[in-house]
Protein backbone atom coordinates (compact mmCIF):
# COMPACT_ATOMS: atom_id res chain seq x y z
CA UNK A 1 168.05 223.94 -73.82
CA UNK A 2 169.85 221.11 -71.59
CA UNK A 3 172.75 218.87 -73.40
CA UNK A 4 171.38 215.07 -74.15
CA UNK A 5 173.64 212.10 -72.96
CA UNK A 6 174.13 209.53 -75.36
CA UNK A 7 174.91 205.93 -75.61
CA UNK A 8 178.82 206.78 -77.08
CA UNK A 9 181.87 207.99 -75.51
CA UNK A 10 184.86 209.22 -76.79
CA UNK A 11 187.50 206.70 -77.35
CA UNK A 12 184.61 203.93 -78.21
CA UNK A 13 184.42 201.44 -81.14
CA UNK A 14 181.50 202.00 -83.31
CA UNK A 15 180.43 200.94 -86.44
CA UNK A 16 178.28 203.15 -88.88
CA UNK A 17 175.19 201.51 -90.31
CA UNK A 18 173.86 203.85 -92.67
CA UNK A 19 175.00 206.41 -95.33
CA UNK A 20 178.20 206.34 -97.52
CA UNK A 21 180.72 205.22 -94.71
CA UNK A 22 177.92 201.76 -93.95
CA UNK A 23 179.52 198.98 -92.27
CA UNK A 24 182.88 200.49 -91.53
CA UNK A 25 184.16 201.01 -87.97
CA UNK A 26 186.06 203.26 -86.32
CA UNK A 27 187.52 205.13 -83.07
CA UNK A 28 185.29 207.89 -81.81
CA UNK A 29 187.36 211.07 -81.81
CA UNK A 30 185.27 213.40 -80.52
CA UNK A 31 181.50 214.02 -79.55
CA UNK A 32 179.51 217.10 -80.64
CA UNK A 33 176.70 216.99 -78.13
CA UNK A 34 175.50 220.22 -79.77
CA UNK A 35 174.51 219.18 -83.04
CA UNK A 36 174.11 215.34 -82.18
CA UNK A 37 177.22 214.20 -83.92
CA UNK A 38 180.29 212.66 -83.92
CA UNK A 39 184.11 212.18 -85.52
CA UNK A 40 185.01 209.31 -85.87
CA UNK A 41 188.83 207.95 -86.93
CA UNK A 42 189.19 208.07 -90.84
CA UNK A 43 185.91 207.81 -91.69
CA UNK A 44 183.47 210.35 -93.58
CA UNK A 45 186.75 211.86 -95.03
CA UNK A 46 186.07 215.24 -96.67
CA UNK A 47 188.37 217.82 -98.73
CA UNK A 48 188.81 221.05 -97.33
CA UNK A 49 190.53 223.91 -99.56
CA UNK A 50 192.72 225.74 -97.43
CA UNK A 51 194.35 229.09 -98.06
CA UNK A 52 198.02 230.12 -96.61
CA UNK A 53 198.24 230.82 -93.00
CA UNK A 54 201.39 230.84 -90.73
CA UNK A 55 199.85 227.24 -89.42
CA UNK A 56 199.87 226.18 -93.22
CA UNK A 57 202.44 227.98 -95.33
CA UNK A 58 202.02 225.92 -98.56
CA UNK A 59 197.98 226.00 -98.31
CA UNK A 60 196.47 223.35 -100.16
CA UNK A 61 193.74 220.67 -100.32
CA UNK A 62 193.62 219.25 -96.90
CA UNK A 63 192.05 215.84 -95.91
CA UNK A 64 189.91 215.63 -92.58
CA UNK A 65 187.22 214.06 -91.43
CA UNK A 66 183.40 215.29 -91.46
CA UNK A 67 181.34 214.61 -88.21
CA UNK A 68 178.31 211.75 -88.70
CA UNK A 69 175.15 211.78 -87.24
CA UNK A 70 175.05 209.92 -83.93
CA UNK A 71 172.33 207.92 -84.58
CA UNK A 72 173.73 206.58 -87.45
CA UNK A 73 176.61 205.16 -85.39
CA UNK A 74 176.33 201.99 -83.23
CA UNK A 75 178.48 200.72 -80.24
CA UNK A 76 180.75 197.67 -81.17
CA UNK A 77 180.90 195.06 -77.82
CA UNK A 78 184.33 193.93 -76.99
CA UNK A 79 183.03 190.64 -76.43
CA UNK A 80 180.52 189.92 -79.48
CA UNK A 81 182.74 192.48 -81.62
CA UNK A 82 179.70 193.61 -83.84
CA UNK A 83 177.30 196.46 -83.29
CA UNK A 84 174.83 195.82 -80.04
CA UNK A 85 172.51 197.82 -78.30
CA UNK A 86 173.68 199.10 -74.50
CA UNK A 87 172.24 199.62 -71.41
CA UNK A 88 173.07 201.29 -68.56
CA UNK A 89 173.21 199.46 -65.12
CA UNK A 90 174.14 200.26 -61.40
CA UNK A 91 176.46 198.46 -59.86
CA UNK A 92 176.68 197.83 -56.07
CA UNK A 93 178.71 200.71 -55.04
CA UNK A 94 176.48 203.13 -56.83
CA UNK A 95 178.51 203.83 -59.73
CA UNK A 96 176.68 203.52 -63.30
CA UNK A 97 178.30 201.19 -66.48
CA UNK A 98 176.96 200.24 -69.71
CA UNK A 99 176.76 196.57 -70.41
CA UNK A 100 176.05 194.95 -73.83
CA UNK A 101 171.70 193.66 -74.21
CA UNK A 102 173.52 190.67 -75.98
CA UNK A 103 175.62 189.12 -74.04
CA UNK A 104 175.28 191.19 -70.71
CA UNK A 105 179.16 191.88 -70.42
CA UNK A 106 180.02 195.03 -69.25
CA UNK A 107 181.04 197.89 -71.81
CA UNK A 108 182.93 200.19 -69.53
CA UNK A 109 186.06 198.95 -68.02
């Protein structure tokens, strides 16, 4: 089974828009190409019960965050700064960038 590519990075904007977290926006932390999800910066904030270890003396409830689904996520423009669709475009020495469909500035620095 080949890996997809998606439409997010790590290090991106994005804004949720649907489920619990709706409407909030955050800093992609990490991608999970695997199971078509992603962590993203203090959002979808879970519990997790945590028995001593020599990381974690004390133990404890600890707070972390749970991955989302990635299509539940949306790409925040630096330009428009709200949630756009992205496409991908060549430039003239070959290389590939993603630009904002709204207002056709470039994504990718």
């Amino acid at each position: 089974m080949s890996v997809q590519k998606f439409h997010i990075k790590k290090d991106d904007t994005v804004m949720v828009m649907a489920g619990k977290e709706k409407g909030k926006t955050g800093k992609v932390l990490r991608i999970l190409p695997e199971k078509n999800r992603v962590l993203v910066e203090n959002l979808n904030v879970v519990k997790r019960h945590t028995r001593p270890s020599q990381v974690n003396p004390d133990g404890g409830i600890i707070e972390k965050e749970a991955s989302i689904a990635i299509s539940n996520v949306m790409l925040v423009c630096s330009a428009c700064n709200k949630p756009r669709r992205t496409g991908i475009r060549a430039s003239e020495d070959g290389s590939k960038a993603r630009f904002c469909k709204k207002c056709n500035q470039m994504v990718d620095k």
